[in-house]
PDB file of N, CA and C in Angstrom:
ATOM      1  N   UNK A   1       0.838  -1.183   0.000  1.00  0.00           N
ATOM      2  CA  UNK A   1       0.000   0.000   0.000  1.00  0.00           C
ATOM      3  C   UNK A   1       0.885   1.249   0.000  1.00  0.00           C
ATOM      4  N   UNK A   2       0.507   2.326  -1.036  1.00  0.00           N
ATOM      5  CA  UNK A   2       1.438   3.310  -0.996  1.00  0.00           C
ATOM      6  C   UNK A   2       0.970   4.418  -0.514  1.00  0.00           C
ATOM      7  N   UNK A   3       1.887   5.297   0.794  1.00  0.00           N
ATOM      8  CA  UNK A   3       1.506   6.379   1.708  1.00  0.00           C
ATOM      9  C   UNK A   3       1.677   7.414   1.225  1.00  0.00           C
ATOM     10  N   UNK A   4       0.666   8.547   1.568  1.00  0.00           N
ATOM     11  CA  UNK A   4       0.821  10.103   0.808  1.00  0.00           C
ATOM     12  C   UNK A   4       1.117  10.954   1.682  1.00  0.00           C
ATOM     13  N   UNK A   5       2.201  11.956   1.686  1.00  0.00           N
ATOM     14  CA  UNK A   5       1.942  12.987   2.500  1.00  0.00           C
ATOM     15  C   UNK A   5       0.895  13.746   3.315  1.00  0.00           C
ATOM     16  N   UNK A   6       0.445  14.006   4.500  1.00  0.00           N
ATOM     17  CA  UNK A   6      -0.239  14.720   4.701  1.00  0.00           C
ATOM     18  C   UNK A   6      -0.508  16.057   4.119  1.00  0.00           C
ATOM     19  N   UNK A   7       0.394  16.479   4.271  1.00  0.00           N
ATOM     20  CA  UNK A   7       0.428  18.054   3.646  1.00  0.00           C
ATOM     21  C   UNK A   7       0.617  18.276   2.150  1.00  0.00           C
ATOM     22  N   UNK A   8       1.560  17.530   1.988  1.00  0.00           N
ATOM     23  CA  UNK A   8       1.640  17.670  -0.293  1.00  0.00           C
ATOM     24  C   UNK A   8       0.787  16.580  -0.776  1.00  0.00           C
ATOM     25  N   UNK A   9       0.819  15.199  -0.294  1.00  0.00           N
ATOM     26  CA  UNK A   9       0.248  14.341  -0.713  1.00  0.00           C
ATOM     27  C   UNK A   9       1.010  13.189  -1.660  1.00  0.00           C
ATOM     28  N   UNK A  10       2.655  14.210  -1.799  1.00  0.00           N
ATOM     29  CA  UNK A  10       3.741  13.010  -2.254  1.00  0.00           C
ATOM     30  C   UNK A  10       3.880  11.630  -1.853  1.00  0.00           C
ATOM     31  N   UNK A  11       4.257  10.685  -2.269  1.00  0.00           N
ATOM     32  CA  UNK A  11       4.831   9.765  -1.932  1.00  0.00           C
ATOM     33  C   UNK A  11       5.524   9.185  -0.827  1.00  0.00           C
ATOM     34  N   UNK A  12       5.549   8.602   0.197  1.00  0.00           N
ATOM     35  CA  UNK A  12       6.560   8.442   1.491  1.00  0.00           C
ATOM     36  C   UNK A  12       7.258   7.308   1.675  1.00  0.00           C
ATOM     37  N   UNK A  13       8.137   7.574   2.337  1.00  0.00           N
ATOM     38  CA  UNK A  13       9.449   6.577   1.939  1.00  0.00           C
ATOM     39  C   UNK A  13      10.069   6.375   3.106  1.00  0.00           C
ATOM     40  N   UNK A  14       9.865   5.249   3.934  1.00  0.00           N
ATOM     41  CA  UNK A  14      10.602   4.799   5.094  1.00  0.00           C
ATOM     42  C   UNK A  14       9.323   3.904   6.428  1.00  0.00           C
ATOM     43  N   UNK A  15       9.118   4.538   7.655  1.00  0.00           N
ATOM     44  CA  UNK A  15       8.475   3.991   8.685  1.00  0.00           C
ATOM     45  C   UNK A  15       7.130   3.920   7.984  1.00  0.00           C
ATOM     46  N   UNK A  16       6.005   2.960   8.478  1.00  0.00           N
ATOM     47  CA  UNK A  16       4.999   2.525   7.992  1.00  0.00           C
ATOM     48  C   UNK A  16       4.236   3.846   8.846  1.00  0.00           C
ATOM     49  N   UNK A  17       4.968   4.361  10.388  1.00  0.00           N
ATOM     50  CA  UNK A  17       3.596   5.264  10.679  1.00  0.00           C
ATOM     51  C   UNK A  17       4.106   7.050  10.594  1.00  0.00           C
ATOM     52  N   UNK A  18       4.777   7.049   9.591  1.00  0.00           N
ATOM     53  CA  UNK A  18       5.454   8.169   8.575  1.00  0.00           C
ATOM     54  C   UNK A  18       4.101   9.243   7.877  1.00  0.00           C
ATOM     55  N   UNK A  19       3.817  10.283   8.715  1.00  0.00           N
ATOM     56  CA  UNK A  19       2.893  10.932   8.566  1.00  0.00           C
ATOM     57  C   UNK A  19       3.353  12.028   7.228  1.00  0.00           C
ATOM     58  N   UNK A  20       4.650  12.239   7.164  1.00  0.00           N
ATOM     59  CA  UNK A  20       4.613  13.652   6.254  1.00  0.00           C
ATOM     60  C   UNK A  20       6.283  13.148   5.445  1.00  0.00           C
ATOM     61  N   UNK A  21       6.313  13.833   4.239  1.00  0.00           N
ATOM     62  CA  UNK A  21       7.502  13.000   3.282  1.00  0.00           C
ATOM     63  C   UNK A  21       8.725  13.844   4.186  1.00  0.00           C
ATOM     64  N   UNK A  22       8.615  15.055   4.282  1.00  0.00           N
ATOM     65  CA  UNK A  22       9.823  15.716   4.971  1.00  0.00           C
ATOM     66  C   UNK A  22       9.442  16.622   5.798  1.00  0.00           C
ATOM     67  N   UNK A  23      10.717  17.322   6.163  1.00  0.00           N
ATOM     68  CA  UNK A  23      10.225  18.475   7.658  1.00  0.00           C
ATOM     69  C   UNK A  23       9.761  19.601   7.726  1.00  0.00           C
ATOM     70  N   UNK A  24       9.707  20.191   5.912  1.00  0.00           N
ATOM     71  CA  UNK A  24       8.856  21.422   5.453  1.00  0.00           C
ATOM     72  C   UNK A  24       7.464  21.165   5.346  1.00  0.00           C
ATOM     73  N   UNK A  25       7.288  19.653   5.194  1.00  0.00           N
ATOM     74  CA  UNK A  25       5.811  19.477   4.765  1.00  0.00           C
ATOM     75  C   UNK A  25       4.794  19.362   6.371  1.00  0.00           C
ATOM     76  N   UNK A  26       5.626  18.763   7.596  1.00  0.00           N
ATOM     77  CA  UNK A  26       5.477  18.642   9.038  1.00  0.00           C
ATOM     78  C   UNK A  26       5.146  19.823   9.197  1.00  0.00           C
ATOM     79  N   UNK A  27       6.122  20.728   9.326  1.00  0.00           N
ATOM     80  CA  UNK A  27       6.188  22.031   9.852  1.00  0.00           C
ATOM     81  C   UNK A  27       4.790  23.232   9.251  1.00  0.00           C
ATOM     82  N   UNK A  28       4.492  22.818   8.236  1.00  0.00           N
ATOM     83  CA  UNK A  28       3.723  23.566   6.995  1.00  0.00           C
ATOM     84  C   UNK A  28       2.552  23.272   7.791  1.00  0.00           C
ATOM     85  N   UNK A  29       2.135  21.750   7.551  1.00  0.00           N
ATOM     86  CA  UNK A  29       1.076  21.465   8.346  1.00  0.00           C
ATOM     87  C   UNK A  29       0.529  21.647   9.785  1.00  0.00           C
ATOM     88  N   UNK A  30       1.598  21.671  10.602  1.00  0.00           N
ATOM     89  CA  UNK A  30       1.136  22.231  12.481  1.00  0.00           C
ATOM     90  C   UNK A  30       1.061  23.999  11.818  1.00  0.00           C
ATOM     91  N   UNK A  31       1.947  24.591  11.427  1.00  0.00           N
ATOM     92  CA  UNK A  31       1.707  26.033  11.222  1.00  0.00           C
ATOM     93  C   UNK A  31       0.065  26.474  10.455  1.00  0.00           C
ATOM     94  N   UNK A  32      -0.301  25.609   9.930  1.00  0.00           N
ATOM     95  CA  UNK A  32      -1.966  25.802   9.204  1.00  0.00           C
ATOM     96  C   UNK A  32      -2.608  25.859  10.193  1.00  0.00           C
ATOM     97  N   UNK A  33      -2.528  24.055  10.680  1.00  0.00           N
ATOM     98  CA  UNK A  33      -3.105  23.723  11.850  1.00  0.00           C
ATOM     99  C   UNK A  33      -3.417  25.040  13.457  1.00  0.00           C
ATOM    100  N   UNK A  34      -2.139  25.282  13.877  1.00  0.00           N
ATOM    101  CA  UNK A  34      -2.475  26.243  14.780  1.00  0.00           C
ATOM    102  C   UNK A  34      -2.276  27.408  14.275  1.00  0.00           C
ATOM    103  N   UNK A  35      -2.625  28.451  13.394  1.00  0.00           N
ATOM    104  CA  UNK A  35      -2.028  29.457  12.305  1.00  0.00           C
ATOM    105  C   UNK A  35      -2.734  30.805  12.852  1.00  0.00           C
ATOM    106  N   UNK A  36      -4.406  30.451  13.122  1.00  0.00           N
ATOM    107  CA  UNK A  36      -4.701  31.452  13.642  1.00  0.00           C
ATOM    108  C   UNK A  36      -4.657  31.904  15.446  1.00  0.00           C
ATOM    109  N   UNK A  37      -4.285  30.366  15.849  1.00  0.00           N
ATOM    110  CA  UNK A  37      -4.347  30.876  17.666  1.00  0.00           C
ATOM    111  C   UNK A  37      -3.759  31.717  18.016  1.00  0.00           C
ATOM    112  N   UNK A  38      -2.077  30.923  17.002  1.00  0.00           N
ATOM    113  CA  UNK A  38      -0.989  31.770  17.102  1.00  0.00           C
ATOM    114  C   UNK A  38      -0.885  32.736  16.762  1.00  0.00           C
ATOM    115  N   UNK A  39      -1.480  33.446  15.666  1.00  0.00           N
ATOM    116  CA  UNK A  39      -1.904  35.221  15.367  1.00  0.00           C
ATOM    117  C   UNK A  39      -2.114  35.576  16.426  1.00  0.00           C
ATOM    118  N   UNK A  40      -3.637  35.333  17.393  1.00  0.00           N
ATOM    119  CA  UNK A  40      -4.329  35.814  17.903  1.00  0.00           C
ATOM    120  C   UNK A  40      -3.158  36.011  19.465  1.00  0.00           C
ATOM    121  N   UNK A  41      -2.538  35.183  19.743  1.00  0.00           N
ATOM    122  CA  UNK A  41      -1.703  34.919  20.991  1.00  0.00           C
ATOM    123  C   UNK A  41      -0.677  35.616  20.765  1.00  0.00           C
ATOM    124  N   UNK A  42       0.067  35.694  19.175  1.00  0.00           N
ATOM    125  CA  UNK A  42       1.172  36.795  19.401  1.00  0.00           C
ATOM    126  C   UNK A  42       1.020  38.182  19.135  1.00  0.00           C
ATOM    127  N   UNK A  43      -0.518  38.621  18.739  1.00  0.00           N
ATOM    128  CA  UNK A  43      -0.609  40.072  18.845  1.00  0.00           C
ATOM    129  C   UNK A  43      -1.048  40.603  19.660  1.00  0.00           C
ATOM    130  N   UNK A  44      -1.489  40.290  20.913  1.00  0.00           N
ATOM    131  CA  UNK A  44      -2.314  40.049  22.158  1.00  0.00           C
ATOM    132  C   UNK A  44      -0.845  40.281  23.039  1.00  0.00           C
ATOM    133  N   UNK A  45       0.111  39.290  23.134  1.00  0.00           N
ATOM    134  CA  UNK A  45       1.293  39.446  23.659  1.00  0.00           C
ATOM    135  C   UNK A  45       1.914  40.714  23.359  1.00  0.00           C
ATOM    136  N   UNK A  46       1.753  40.935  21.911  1.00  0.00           N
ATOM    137  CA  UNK A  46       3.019  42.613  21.616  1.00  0.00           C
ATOM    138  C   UNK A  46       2.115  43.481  22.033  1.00  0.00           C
ATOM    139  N   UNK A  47       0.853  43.390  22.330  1.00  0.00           N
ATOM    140  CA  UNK A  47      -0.411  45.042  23.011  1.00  0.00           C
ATOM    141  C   UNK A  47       0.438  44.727  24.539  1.00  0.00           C
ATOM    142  N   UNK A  48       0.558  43.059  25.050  1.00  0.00           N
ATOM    143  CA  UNK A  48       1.011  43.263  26.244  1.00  0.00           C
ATOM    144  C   UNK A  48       2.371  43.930  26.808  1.00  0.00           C
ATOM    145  N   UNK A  49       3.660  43.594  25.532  1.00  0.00           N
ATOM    146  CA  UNK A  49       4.783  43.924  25.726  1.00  0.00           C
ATOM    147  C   UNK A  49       4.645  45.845  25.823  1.00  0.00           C
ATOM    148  N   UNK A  50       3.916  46.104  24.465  1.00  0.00           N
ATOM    149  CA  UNK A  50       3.920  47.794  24.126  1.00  0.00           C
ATOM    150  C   UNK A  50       3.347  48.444  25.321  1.00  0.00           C
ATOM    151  N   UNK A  51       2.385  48.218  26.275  1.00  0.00           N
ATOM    152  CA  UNK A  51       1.784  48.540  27.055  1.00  0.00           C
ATOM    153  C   UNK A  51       2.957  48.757  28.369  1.00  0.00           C
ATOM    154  N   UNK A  52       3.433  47.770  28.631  1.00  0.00           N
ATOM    155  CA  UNK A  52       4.543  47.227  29.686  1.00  0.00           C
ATOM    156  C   UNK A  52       5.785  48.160  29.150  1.00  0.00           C
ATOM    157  N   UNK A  53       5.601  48.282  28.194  1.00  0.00           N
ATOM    158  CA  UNK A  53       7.158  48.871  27.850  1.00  0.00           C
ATOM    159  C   UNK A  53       7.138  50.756  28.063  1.00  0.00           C
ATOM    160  N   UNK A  54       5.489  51.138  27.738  1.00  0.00           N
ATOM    161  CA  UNK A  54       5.045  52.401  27.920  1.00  0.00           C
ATOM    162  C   UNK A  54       4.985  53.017  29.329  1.00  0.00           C
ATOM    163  N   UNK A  55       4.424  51.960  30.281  1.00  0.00           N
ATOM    164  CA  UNK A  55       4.766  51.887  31.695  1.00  0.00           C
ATOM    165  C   UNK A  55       5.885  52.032  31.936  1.00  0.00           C
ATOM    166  N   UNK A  56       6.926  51.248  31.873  1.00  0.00           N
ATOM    167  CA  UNK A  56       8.340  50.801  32.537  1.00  0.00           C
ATOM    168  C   UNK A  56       9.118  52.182  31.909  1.00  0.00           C
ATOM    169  N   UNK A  57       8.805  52.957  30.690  1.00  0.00           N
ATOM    170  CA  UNK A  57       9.772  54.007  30.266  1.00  0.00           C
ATOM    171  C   UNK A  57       9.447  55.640  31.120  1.00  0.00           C
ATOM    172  N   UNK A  58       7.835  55.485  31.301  1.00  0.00           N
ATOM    173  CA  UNK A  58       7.360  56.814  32.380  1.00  0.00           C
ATOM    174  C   UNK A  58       7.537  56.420  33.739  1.00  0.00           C
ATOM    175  N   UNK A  59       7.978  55.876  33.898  1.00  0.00           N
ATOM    176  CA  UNK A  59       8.588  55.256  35.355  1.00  0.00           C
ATOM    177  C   UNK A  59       9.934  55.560  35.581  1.00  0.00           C
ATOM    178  N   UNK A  60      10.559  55.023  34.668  1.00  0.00           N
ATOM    179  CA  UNK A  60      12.081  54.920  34.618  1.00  0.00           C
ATOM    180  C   UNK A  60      12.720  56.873  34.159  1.00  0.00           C
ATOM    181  N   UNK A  61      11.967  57.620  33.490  1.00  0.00           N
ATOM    182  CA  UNK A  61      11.477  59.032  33.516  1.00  0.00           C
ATOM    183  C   UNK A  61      11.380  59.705  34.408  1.00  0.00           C
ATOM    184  N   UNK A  62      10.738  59.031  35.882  1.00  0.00           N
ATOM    185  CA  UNK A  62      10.626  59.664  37.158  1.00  0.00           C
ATOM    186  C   UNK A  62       9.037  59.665  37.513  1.00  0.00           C
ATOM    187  N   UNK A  63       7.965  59.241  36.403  1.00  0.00           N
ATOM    188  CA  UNK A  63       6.921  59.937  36.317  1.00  0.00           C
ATOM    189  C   UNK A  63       5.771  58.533  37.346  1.00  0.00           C
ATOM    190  N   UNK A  64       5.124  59.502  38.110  1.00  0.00           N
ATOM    191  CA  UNK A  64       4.329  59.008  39.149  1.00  0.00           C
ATOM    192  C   UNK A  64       3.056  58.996  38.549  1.00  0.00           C
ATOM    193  N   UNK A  65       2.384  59.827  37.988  1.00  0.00           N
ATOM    194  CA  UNK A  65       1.201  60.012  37.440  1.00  0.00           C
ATOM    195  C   UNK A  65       1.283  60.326  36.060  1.00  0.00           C
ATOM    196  N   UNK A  66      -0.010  60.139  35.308  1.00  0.00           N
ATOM    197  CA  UNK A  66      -0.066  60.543  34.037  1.00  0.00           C
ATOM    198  C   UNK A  66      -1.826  60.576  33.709  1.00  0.00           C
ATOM    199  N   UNK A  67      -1.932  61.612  32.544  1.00  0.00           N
ATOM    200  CA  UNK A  67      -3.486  61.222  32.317  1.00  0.00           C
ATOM    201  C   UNK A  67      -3.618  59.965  31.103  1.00  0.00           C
ATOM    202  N   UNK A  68      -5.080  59.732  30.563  1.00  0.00           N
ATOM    203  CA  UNK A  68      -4.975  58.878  30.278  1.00  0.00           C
ATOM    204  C   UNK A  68      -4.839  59.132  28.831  1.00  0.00           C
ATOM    205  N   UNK A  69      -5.310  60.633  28.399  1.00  0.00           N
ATOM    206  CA  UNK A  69      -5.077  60.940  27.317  1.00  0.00           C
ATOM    207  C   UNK A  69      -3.402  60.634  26.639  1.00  0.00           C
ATOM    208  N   UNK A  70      -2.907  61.343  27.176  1.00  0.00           N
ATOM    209  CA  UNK A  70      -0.995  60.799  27.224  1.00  0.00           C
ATOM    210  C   UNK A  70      -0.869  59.354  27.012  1.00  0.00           C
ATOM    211  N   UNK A  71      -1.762  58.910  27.985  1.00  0.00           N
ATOM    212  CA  UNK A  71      -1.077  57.279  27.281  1.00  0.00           C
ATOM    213  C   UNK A  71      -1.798  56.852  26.278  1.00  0.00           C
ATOM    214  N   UNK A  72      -2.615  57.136  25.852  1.00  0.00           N
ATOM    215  CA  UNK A  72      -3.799  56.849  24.428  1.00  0.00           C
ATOM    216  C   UNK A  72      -2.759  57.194  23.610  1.00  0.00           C
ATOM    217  N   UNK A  73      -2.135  58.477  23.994  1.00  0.00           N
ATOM    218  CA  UNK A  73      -1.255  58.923  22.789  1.00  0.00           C
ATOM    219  C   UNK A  73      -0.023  58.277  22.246  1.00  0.00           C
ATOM    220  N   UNK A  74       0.527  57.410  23.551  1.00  0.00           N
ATOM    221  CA  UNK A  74       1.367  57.320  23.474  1.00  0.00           C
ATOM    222  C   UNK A  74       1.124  55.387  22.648  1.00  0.00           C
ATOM    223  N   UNK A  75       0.202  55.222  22.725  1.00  0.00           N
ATOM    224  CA  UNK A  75       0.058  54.443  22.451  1.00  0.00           C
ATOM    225  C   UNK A  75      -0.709  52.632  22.908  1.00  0.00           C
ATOM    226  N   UNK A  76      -0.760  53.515  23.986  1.00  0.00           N
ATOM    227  CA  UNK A  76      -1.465  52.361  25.594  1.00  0.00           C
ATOM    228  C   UNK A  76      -2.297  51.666  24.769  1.00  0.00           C
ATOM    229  N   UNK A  77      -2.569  50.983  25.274  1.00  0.00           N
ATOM    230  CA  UNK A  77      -4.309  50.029  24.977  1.00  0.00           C
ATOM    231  C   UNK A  77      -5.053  49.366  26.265  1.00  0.00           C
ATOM    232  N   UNK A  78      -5.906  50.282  27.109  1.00  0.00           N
ATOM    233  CA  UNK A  78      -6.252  49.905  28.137  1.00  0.00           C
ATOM    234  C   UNK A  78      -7.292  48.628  28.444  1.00  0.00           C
ATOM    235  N   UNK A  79      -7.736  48.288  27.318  1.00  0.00           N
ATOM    236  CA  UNK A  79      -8.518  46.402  27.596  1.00  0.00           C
ATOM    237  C   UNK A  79      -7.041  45.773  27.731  1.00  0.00           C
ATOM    238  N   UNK A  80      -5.772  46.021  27.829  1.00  0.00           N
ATOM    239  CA  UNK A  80      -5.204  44.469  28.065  1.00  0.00           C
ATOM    240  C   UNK A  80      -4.244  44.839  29.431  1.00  0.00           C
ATOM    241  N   UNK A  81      -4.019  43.842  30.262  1.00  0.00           N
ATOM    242  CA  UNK A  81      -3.365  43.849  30.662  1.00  0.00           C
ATOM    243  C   UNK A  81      -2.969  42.068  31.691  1.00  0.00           C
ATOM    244  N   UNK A  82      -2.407  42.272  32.636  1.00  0.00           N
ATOM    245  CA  UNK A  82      -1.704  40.737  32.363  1.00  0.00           C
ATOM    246  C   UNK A  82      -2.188  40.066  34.157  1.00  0.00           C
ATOM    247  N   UNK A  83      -3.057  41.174  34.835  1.00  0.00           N
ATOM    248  CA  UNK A  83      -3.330  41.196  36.213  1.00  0.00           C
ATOM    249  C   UNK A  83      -3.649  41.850  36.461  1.00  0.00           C
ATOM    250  N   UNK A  84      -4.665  41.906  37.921  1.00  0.00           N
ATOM    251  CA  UNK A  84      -5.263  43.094  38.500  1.00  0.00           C
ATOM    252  C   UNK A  84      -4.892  43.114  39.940  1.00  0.00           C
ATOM    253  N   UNK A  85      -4.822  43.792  40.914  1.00  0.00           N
ATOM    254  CA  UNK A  85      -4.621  43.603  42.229  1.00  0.00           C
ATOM    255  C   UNK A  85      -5.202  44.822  42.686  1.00  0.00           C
ATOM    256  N   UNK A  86      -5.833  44.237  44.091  1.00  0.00           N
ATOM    257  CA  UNK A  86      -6.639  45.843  44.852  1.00  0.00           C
ATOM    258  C   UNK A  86      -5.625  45.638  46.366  1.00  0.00           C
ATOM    259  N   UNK A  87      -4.899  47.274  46.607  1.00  0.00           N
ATOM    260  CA  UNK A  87      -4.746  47.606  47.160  1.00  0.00           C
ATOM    261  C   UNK A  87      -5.110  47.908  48.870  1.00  0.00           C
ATOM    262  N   UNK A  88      -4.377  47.988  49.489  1.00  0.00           N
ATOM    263  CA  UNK A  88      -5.297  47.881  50.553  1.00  0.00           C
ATOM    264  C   UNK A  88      -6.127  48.970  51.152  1.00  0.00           C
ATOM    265  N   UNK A  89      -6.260  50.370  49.833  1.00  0.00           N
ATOM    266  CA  UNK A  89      -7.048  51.110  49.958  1.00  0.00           C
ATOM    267  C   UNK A  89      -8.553  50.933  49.232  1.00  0.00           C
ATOM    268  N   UNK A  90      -8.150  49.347  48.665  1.00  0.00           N
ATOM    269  CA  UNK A  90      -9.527  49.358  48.012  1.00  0.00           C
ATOM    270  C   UNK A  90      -9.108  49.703  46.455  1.00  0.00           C
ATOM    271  N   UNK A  91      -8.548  50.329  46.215  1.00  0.00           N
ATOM    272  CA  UNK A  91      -8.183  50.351  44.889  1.00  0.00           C
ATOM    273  C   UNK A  91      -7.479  49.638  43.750  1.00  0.00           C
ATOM    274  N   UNK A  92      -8.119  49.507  42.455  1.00  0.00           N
ATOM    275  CA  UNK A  92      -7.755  48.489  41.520  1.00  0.00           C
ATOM    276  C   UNK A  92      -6.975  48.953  40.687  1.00  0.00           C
ATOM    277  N   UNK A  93      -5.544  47.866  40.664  1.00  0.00           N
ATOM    278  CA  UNK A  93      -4.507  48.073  40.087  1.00  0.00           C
ATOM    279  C   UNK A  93      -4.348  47.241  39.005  1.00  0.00           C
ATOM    280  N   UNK A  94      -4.139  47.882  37.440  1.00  0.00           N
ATOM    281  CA  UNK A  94      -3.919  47.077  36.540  1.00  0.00           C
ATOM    282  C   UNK A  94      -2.607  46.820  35.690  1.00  0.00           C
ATOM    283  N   UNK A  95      -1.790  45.588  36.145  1.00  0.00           N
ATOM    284  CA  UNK A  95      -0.228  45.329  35.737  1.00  0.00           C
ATOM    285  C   UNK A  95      -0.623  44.886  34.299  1.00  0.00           C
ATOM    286  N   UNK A  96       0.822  45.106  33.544  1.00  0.00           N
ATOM    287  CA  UNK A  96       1.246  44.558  32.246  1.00  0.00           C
ATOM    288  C   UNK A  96       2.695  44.020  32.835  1.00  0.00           C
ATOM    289  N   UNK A  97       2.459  42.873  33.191  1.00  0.00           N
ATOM    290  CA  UNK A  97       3.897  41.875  33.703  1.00  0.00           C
ATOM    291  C   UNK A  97       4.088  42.662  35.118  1.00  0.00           C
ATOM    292  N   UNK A  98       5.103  43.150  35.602  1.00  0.00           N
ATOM    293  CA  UNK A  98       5.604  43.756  36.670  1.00  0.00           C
ATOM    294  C   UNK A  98       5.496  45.251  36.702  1.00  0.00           C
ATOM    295  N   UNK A  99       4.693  46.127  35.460  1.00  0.00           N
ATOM    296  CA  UNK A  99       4.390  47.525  35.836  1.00  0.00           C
ATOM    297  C   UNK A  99       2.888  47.993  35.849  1.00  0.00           C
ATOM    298  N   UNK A 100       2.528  48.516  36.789  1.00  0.00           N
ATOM    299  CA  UNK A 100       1.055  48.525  36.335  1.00  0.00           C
ATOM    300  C   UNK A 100       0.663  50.064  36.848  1.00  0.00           C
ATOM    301  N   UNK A 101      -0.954  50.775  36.593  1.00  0.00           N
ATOM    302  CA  UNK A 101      -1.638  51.560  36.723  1.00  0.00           C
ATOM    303  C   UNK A 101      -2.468  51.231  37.808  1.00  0.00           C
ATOM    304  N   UNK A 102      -3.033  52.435  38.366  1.00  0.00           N
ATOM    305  CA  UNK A 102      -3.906  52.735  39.626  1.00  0.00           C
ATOM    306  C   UNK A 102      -4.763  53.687  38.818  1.00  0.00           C
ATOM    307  N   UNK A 103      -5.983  53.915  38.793  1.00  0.00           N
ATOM    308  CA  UNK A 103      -7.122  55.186  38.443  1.00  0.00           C
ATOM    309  C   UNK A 103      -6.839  56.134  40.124  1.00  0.00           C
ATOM    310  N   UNK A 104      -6.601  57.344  39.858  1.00  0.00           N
ATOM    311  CA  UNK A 104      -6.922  58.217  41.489  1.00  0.00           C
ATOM    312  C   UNK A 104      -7.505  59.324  41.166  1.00  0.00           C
ATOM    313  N   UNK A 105      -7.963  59.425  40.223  1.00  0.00           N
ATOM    314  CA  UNK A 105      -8.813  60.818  40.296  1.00  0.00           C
ATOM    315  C   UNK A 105      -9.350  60.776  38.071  1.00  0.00           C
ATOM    316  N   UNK A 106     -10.137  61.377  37.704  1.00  0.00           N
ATOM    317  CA  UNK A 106     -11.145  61.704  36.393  1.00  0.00           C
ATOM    318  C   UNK A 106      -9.830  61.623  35.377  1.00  0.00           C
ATOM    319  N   UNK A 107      -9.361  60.796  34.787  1.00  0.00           N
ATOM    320  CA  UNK A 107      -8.677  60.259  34.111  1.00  0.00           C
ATOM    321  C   UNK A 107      -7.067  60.644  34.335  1.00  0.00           C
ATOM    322  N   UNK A 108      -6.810  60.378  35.419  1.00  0.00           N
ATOM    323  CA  UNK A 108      -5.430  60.672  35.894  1.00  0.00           C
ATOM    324  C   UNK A 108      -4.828  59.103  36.730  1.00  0.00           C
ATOM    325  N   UNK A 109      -4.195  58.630  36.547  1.00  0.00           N
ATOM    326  CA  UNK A 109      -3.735  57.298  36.614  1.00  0.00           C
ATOM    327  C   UNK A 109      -1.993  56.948  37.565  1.00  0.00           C
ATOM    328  N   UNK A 110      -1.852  56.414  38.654  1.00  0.00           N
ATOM    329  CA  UNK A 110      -0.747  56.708  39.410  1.00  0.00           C
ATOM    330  C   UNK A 110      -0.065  55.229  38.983  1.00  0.00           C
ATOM    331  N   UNK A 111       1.061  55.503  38.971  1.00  0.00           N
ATOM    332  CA  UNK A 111       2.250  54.790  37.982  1.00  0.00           C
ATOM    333  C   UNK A 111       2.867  53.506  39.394  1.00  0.00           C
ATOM    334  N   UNK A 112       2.660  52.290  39.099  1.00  0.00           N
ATOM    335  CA  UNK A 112       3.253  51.396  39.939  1.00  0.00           C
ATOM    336  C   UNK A 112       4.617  50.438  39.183  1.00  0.00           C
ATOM    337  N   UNK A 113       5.647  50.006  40.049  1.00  0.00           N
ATOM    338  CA  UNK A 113       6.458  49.029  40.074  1.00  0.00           C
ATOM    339  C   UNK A 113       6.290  47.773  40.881  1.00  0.00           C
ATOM    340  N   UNK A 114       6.351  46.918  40.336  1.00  0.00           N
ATOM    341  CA  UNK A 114       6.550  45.473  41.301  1.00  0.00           C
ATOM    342  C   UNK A 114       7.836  45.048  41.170  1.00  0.00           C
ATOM    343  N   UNK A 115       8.898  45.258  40.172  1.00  0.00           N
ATOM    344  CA  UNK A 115       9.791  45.256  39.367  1.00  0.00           C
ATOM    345  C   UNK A 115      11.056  45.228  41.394  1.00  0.00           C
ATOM    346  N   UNK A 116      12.021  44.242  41.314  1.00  0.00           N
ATOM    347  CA  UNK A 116      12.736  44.070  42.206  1.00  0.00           C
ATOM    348  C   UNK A 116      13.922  44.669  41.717  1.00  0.00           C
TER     349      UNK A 116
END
């Protein structure tokens, strides 16, 4: 009985449970296979990195507060972030990895580190 590639549908040549003729045709096929998760997971990750990186540079700046307009501008995207934690004033803090935001007053936002 003669075996076809999964992915091209060539010919296969060797083990009887020999799914794909070579390692472009393997590789081709898981990349289809998971093609869009992985979109969805690595542009989701760079809103998380850009976000984290927008934090960690007005920090590293000196800067304690900011509005929110500034960070719209700067490029923020406030649906993502990677954690939340409430304070023990009651207030909700939203990290991107180890830097995150506090709301303290009509769109003015106080700048946190967890960062050791």
């Amino acid at each position: 009985m003669e075996r076809q590639c999964t992915e091209c549908g060539q010919r296969i040549i060797g083990r009887s449970d020999k799914k794909f003729c070579n390692d472009q045709c393997r590789t081709a096929w898981h990349n289809r296979l998971k093609g869009e998760e992985y979109i969805f997971m690595k542009s989701t990750n760079n809103i998380l990195k850009r976000n984290r990186n927008i934090l960690a540079s007005l920090i590293d700046d000196g800067r304690t507060e900011i509005r929110s307009v500034t960070l719209t501008k700067l490029g923020f995207q406030f649906g993502y972030f990677t954690r939340t934690q409430k304070d023990r004033n009651g207030y909700l803090s939203h990290f991107c990895y180890d830097v995150g935001y506090v709301p303290v007053t009509n769109g003015v936002y106080l700048l946190k580190s967890n960062a050791k």
